[in-house]
C-alpha atoms as a PDB file:
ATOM      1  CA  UNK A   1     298.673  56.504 190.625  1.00  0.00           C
ATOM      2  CA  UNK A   2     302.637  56.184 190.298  1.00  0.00           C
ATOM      3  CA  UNK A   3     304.947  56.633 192.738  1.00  0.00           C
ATOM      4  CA  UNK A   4     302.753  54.954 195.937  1.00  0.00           C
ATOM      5  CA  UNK A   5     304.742  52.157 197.648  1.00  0.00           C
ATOM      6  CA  UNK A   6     303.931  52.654 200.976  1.00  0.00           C
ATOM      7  CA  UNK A   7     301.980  55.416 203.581  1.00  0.00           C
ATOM      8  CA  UNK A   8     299.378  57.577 200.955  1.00  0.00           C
ATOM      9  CA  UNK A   9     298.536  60.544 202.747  1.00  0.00           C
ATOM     10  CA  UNK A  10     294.929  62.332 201.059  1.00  0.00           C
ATOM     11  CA  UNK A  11     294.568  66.683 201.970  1.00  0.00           C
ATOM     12  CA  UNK A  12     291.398  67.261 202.112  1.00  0.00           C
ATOM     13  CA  UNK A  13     293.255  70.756 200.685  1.00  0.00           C
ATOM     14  CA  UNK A  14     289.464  73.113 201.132  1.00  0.00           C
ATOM     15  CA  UNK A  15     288.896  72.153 204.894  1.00  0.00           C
ATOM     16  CA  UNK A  16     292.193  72.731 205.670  1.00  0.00           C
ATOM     17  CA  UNK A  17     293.163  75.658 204.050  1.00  0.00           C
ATOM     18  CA  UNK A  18     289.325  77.033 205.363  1.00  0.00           C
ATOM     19  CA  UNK A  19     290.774  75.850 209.180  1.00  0.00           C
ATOM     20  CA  UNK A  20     294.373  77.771 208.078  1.00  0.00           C
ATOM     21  CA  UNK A  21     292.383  81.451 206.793  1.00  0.00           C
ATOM     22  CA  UNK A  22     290.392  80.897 210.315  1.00  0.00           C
ATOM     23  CA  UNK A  23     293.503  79.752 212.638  1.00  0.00           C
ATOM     24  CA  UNK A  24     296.052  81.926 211.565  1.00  0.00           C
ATOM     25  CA  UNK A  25     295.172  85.996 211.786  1.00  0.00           C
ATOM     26  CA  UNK A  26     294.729  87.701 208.804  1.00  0.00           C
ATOM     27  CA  UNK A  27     297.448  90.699 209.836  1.00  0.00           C
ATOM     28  CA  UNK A  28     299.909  87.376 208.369  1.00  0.00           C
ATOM     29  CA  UNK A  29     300.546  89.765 204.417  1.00  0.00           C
ATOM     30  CA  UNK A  30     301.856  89.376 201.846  1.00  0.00           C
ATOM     31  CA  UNK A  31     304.559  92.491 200.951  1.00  0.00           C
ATOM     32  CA  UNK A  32     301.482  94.461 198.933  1.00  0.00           C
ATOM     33  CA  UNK A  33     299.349  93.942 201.810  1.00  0.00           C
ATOM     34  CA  UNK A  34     297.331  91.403 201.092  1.00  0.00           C
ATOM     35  CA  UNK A  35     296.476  88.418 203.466  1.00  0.00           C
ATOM     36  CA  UNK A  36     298.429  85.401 202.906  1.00  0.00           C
ATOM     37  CA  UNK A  37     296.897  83.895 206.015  1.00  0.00           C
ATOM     38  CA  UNK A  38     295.405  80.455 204.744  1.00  0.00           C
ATOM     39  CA  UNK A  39     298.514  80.229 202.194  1.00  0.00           C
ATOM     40  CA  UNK A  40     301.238  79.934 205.087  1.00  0.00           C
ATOM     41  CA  UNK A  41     299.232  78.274 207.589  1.00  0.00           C
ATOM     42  CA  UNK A  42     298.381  75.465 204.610  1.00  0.00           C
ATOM     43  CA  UNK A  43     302.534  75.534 204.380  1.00  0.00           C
ATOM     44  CA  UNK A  44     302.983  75.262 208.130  1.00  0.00           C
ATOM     45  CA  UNK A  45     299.870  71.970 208.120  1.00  0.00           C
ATOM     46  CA  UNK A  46     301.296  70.227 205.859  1.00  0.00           C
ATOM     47  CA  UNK A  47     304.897  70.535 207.597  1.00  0.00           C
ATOM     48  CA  UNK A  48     303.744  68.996 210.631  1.00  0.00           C
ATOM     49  CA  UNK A  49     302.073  66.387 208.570  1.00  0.00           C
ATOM     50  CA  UNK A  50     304.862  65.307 206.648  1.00  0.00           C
ATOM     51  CA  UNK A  51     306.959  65.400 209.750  1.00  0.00           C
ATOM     52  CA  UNK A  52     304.776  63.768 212.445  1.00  0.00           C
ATOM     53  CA  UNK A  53     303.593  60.930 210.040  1.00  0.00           C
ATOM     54  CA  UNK A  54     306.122  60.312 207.288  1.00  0.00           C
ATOM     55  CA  UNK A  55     304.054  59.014 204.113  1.00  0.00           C
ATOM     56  CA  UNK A  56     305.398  58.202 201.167  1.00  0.00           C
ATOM     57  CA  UNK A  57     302.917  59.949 199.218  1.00  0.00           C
ATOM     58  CA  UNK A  58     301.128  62.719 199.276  1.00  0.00           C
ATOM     59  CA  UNK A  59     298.088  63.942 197.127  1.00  0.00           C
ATOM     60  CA  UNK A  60     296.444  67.652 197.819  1.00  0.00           C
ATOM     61  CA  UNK A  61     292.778  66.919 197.036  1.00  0.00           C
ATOM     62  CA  UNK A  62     290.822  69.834 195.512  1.00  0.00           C
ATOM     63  CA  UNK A  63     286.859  70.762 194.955  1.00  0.00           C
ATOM     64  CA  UNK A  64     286.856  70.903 191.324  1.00  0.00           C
ATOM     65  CA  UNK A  65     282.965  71.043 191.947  1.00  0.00           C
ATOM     66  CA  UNK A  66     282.074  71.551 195.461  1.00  0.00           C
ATOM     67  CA  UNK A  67     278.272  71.258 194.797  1.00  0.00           C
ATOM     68  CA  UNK A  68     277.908  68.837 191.787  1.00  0.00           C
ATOM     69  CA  UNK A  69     274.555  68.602 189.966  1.00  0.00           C
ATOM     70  CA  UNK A  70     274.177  64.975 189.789  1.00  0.00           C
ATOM     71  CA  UNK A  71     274.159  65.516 193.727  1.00  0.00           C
ATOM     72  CA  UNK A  72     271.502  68.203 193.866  1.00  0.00           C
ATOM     73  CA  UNK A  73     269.342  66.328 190.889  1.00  0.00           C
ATOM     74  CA  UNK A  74     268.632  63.588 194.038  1.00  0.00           C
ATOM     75  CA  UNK A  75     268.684  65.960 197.005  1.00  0.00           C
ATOM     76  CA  UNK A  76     268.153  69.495 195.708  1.00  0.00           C
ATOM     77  CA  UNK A  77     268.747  71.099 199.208  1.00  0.00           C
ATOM     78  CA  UNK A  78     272.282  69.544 199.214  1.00  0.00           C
ATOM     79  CA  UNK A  79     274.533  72.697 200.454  1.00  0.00           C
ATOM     80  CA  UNK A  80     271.578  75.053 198.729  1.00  0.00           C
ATOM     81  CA  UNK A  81     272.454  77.841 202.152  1.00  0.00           C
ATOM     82  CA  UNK A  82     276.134  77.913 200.841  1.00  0.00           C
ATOM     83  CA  UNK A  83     275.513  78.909 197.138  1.00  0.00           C
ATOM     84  CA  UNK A  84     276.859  82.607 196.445  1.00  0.00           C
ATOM     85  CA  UNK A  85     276.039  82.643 193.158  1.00  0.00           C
ATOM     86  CA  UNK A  86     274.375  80.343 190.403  1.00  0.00           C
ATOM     87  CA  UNK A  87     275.823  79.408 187.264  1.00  0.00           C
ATOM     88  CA  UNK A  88     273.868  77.590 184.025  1.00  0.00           C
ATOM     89  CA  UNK A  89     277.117  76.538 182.461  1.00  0.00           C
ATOM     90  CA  UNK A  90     279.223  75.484 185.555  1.00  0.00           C
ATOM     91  CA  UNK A  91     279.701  75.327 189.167  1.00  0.00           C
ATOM     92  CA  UNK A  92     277.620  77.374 191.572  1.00  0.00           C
ATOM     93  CA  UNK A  93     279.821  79.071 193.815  1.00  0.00           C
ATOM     94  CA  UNK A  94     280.582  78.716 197.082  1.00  0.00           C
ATOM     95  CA  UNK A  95     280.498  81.503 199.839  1.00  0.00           C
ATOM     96  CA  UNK A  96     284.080  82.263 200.596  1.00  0.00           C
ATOM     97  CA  UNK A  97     285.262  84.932 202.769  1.00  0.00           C
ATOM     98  CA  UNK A  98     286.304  87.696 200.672  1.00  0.00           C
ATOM     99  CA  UNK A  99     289.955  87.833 201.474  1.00  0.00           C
ATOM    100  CA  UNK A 100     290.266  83.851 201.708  1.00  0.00           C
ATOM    101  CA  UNK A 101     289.549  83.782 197.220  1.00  0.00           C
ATOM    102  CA  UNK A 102     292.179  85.501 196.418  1.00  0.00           C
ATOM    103  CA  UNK A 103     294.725  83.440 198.425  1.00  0.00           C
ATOM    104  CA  UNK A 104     293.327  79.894 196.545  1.00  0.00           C
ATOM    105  CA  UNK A 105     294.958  80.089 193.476  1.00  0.00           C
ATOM    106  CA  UNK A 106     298.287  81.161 195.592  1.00  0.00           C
ATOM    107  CA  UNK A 107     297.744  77.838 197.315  1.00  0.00           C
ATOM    108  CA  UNK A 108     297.996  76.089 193.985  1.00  0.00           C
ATOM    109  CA  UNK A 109     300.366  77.817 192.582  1.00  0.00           C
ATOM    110  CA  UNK A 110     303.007  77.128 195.348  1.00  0.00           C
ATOM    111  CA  UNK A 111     301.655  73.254 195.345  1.00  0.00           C
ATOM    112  CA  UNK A 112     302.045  73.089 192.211  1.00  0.00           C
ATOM    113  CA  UNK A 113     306.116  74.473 192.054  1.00  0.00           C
ATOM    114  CA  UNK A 114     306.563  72.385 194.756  1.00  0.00           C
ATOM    115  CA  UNK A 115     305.996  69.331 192.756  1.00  0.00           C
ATOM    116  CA  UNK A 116     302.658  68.060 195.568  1.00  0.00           C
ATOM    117  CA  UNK A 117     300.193  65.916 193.629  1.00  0.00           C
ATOM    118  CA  UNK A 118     297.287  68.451 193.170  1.00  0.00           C
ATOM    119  CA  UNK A 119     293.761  66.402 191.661  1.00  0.00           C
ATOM    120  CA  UNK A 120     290.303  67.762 191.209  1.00  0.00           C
ATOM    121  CA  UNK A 121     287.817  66.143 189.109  1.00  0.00           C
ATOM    122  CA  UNK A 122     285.236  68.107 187.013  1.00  0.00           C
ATOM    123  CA  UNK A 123     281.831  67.025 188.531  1.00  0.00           C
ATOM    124  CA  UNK A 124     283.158  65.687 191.607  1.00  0.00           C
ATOM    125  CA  UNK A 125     284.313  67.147 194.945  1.00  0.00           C
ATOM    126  CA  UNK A 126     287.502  66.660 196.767  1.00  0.00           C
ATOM    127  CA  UNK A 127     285.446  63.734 198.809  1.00  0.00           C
ATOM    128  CA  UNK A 128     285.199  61.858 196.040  1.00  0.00           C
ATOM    129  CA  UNK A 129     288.571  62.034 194.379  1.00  0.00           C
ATOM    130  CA  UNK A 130     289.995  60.883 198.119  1.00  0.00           C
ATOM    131  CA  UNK A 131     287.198  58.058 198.080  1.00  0.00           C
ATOM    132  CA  UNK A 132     288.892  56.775 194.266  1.00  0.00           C
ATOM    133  CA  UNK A 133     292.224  57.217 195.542  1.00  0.00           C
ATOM    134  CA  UNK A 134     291.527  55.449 198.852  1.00  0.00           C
ATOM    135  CA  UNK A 135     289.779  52.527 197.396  1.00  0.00           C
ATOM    136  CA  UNK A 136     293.087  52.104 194.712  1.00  0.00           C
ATOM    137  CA  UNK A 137     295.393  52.268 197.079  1.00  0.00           C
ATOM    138  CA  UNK A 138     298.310  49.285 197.871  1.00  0.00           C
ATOM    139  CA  UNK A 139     298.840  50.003 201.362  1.00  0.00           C
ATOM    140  CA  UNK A 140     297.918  52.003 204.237  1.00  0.00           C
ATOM    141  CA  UNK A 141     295.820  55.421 203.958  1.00  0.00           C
ATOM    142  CA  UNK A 142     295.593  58.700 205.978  1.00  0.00           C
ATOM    143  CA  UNK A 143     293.124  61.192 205.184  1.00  0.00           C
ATOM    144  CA  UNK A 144     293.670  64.259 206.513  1.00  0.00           C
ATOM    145  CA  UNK A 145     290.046  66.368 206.910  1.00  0.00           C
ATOM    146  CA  UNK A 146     287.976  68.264 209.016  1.00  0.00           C
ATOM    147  CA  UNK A 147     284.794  67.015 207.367  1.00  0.00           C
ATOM    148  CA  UNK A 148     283.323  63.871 209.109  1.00  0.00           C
ATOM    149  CA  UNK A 149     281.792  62.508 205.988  1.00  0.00           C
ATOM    150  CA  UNK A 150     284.763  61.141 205.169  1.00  0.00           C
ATOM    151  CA  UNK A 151     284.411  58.377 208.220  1.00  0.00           C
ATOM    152  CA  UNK A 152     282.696  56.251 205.613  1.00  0.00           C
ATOM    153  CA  UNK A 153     285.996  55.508 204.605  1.00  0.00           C
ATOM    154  CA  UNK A 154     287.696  54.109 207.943  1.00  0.00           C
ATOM    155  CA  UNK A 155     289.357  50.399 207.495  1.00  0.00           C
ATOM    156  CA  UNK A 156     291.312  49.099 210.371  1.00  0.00           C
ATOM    157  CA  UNK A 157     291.623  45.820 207.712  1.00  0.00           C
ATOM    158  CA  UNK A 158     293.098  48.064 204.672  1.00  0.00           C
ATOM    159  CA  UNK A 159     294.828  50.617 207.815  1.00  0.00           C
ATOM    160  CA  UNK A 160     292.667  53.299 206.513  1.00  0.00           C
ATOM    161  CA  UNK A 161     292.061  55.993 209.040  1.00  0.00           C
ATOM    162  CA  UNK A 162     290.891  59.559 209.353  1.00  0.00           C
ATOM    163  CA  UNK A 163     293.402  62.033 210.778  1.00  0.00           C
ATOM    164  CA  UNK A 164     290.519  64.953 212.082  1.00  0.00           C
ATOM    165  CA  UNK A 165     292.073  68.272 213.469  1.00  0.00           C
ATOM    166  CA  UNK A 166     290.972  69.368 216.659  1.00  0.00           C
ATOM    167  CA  UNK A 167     293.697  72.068 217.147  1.00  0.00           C
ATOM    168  CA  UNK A 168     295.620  73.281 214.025  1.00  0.00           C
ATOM    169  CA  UNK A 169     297.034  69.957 212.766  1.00  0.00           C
ATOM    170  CA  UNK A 170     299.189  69.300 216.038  1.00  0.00           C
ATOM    171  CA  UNK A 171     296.472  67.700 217.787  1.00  0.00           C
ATOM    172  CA  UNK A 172     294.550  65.307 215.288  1.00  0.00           C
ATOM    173  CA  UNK A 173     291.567  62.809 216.383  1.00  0.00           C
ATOM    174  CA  UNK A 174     293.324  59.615 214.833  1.00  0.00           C
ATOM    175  CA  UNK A 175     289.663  58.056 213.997  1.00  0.00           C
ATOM    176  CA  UNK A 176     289.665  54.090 213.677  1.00  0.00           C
ATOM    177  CA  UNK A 177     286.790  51.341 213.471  1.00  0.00           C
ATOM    178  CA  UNK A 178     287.332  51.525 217.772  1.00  0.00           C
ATOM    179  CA  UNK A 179     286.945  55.175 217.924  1.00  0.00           C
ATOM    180  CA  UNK A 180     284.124  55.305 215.436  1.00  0.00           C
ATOM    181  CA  UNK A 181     282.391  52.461 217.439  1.00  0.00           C
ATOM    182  CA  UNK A 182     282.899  53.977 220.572  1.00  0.00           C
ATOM    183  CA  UNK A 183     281.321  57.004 220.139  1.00  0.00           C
ATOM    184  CA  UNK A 184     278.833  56.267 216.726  1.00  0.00           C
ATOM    185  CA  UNK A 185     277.998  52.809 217.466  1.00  0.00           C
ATOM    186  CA  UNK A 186     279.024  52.017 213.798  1.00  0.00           C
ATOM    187  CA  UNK A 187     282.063  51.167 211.603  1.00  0.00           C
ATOM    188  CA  UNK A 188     283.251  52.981 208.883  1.00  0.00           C
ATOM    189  CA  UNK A 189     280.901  51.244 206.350  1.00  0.00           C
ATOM    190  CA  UNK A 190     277.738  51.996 208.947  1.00  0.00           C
ATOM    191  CA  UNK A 191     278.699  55.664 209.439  1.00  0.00           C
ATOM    192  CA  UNK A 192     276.987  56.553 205.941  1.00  0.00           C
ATOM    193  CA  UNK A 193     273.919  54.401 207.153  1.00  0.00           C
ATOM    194  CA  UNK A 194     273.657  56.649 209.843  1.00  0.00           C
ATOM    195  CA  UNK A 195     274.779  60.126 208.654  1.00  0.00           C
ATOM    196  CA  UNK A 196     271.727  59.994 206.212  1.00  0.00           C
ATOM    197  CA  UNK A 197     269.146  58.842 208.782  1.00  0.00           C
ATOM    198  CA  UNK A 198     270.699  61.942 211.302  1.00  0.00           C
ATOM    199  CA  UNK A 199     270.875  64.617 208.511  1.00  0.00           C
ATOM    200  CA  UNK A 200     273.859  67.648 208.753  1.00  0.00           C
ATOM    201  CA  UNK A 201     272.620  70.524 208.545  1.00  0.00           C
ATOM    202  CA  UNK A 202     276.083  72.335 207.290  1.00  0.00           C
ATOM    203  CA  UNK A 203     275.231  70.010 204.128  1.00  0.00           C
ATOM    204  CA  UNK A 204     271.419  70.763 203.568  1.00  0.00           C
ATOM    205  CA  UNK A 205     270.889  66.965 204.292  1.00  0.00           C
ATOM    206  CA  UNK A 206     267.225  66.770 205.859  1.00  0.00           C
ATOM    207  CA  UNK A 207     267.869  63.422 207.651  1.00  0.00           C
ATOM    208  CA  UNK A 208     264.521  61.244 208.783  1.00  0.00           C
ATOM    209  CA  UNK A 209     262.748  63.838 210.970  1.00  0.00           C
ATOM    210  CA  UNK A 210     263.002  62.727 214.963  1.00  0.00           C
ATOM    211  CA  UNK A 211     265.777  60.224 214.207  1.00  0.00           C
ATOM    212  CA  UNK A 212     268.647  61.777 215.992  1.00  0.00           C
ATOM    213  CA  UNK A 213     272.036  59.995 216.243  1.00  0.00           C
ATOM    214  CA  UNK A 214     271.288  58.233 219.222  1.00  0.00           C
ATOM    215  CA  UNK A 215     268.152  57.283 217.423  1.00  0.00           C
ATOM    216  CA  UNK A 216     269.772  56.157 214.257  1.00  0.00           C
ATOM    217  CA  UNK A 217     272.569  53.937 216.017  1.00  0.00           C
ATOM    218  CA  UNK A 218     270.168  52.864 218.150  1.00  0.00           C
ATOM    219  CA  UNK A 219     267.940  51.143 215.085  1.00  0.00           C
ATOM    220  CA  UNK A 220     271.287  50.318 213.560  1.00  0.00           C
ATOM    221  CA  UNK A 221     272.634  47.992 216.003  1.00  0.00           C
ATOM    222  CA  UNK A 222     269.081  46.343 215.746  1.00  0.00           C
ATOM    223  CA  UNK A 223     268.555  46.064 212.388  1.00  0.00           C
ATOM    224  CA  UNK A 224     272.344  45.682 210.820  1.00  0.00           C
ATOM    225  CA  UNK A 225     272.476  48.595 208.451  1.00  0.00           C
ATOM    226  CA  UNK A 226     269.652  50.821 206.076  1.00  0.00           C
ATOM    227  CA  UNK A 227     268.075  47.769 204.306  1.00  0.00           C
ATOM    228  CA  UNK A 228     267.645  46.257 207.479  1.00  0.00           C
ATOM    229  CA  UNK A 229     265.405  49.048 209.197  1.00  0.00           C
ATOM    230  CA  UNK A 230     263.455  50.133 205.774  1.00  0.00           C
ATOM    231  CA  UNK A 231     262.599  46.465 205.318  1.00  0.00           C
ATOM    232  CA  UNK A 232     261.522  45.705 209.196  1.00  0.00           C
ATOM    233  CA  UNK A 233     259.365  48.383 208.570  1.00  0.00           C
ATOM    234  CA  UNK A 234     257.671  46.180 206.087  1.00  0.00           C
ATOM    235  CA  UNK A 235     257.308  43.636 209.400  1.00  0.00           C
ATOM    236  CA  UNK A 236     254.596  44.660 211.577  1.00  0.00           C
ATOM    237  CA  UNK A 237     256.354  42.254 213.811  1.00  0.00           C
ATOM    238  CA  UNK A 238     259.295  44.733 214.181  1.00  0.00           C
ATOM    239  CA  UNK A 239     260.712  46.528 216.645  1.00  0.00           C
ATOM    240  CA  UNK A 240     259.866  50.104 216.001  1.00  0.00           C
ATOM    241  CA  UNK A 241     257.678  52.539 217.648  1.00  0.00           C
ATOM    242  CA  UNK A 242     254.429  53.584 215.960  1.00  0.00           C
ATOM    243  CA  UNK A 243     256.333  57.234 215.925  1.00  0.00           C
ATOM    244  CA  UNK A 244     259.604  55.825 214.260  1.00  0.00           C
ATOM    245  CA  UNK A 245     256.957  53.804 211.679  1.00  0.00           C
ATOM    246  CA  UNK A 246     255.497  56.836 210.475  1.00  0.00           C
ATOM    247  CA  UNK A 247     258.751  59.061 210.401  1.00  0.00           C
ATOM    248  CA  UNK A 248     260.736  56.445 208.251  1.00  0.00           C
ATOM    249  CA  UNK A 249     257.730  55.791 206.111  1.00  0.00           C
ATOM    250  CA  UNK A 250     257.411  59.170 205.433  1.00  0.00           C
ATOM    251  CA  UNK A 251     260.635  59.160 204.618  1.00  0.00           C
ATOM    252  CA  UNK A 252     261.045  56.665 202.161  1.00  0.00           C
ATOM    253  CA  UNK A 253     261.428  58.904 199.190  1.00  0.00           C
ATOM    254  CA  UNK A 254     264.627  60.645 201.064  1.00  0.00           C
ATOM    255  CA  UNK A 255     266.080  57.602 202.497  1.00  0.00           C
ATOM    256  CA  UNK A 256     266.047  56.003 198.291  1.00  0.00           C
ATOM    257  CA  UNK A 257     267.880  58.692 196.764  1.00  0.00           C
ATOM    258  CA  UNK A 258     270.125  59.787 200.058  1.00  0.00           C
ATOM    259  CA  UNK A 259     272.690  56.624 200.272  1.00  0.00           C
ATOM    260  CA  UNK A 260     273.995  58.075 196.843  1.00  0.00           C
ATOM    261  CA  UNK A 261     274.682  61.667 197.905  1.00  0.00           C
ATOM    262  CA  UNK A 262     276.221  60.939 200.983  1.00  0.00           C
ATOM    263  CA  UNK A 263     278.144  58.020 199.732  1.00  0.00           C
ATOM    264  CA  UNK A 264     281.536  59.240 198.331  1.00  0.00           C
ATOM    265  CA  UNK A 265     282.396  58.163 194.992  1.00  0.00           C
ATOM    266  CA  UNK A 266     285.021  55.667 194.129  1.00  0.00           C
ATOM    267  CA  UNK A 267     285.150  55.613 190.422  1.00  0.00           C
ATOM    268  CA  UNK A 268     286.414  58.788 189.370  1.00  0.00           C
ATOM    269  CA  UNK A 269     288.289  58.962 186.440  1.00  0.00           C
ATOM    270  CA  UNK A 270     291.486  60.307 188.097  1.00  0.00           C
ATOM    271  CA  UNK A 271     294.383  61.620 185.795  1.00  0.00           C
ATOM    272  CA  UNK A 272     297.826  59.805 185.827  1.00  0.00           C
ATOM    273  CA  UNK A 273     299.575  61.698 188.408  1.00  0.00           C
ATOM    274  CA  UNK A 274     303.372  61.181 190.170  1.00  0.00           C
ATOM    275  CA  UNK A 275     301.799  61.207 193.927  1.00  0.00           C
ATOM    276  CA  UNK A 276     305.483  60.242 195.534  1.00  0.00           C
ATOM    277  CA  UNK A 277     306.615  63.073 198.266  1.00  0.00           C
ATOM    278  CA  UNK A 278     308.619  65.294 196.788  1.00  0.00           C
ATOM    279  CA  UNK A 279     311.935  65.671 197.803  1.00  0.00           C
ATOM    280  CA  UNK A 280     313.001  68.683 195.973  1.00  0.00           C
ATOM    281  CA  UNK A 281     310.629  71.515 194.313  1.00  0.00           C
ATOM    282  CA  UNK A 282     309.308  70.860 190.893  1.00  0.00           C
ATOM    283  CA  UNK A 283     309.942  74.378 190.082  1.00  0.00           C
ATOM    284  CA  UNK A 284     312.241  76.079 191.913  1.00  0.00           C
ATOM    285  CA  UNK A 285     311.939  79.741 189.839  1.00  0.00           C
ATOM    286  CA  UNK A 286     308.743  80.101 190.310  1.00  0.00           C
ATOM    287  CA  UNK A 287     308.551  78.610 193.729  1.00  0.00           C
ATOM    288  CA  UNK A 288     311.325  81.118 194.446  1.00  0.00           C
ATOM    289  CA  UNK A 289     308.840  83.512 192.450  1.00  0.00           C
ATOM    290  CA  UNK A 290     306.018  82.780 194.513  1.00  0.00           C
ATOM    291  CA  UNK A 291     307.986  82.726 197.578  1.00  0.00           C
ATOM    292  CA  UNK A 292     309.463  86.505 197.185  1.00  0.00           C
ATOM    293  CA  UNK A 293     306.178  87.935 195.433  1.00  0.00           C
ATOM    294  CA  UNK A 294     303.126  86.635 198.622  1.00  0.00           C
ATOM    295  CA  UNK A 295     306.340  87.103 201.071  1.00  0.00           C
ATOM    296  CA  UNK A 296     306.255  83.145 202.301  1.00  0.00           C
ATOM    297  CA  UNK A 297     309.281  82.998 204.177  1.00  0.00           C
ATOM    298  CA  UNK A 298     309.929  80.783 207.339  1.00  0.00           C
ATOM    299  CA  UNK A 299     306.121  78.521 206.472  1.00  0.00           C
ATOM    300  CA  UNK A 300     307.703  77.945 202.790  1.00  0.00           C
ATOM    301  CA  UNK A 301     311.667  77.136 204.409  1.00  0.00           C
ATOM    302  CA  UNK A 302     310.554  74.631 206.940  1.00  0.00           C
ATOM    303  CA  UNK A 303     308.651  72.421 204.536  1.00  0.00           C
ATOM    304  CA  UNK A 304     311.477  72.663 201.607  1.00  0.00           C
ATOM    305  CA  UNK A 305     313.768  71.308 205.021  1.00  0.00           C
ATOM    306  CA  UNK A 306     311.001  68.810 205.973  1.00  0.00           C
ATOM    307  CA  UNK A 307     310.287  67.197 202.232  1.00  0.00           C
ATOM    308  CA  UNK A 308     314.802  67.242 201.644  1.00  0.00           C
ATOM    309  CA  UNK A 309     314.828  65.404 205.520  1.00  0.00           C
END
């Protein structure tokens, strides 16, 4: 991980180019015609970002497997409603709007000329690679996502926070252990404790049937954390209702496999990459290329004036 001395700033590149296609209208072309949409409003995020928050790094996380097997082997509903199409010998994939595909490999093309840190790991998603890059990092950490898994990760101690967009990426939810406590009850560590007793839906995670957040934090704050509650259940002497008893007993089965899907990974085997904020394009042909050929203009101008500032 060269080049990280101070602020590391992690993309969370497939939420926020999906929140770009969906933000910025779709009459946004290229020259030919086609949308270029989620390319220049992934340009015109990441401008703000650099600008409002200054890091000193900067690494565009990707899904090099968005669904990955050794996830589904423990929880084989894991994102099972977003499959498009299955594959023997590689990833499923994913249903993506059918003008968004064609603008992805745009988006790493011009990432890549521009000389951003760009990492996906074969059988991991971009969670994970952010998890292993979080958990090496020096100094302080802000990841950049729309995806609320990723609270797990929140450290006031190691000044690890979440950066969540609730309007384009001018107005971001700057989640801490305060915020998280506030409205989850939890800290970052207790947040995958009670993600996998809730379920999400948008991931095919079942959750413990009739534990509901308020449920889940609820039993949290009594019992500490997962191992708590599964072994007061072994304690007639417990607190729990005769309803929550036979839901979480039920249960067990989910709730012994579930802590490793939902947990994000923090030993992937990342490649040696230069994650410093470039200054100056990497390739400035083919950026210029890139630039004149998907018709980038003013999204592509302010950030080579923001990363030169």
């Amino acid at each position: 991980m060269r080049g990280v001395t101070g602020r590391l700033m992690l993309l969370d590149t497939a939420s926020l180019y999906f929140r770009a296609y969906f933000g910025v209208p779709d009459s946004v072309k290229a020259p030919d015609g086609t949308p270029v949409n989620a390319v220049r409003g992934l340009l015109d995020f990441i401008d703000r970002l650099v600008k409002d928050h200054h890091p000193d790094a900067l690494v565009a996380c990707m899904d090099a497997d968005w669904r990955p097997q050794w996830r589904v082997d423990l929880i084989p509903s894991y994102k099972a409603h977003r499959v498009a199409e299955e594959h023997e010998a590689g990833p499923d994939e994913e249903v993506v709007p059918d003008t968004l595909s064609p603008q992805v490999p745009v988006i790493e093309a011009v990432l890549d000329a521009l000389g951003i840190a760009r990492v996906g790991v074969a059988g991991y998603e971009a969670d994970d690679v952010i998890g292993t890059f979080t958990a090496r990092a020096k100094g302080p950490v802000d990841i950049v996502t729309g995806d609320r898994d990723l609270y797990q990760l929140v450290d006031d101690e190691r000044g690890i926070r979440v950066l969540y967009p609730l309007k384009g990426v001018g107005t971001l939810q700057h989640t801490d252990e305060a915020w998280l406590r506030e409205k989850y009850g939890v800290d970052g560590r207790g947040y995958v404790d009670l993600a996998l007793l809730r379920g999400d839906p948008s991931d095919g995670l079942p959750g413990v049937p009739g534990i509901g957040e308020k449920t889940a934090a609820k039993l949290l704050t009594e019992f500490g954390d997962l191992a708590g509650i599964m072994a007061a259940l072994d304690d007639p002497k417990a607190k729990l209702t005769p309803s929550q008893r036979k839901r979480l007993d039920e249960a067990r089965p989910y709730v012994a496999v579930a802590p490793t899907v939902v947990r994000v990974a923090d030993d992937v085997p990342l490649p040696d990459v230069d994650t410093a904020l470039p200054r100056t394009p990497r390739d400035e042909a083919a950026l210029q290329g890139l630039a004149e050929r998907w018709g980038l203009g003013g999204s592509l101008q302010r950030l080579l004036t923001t990363l030169a500032a």
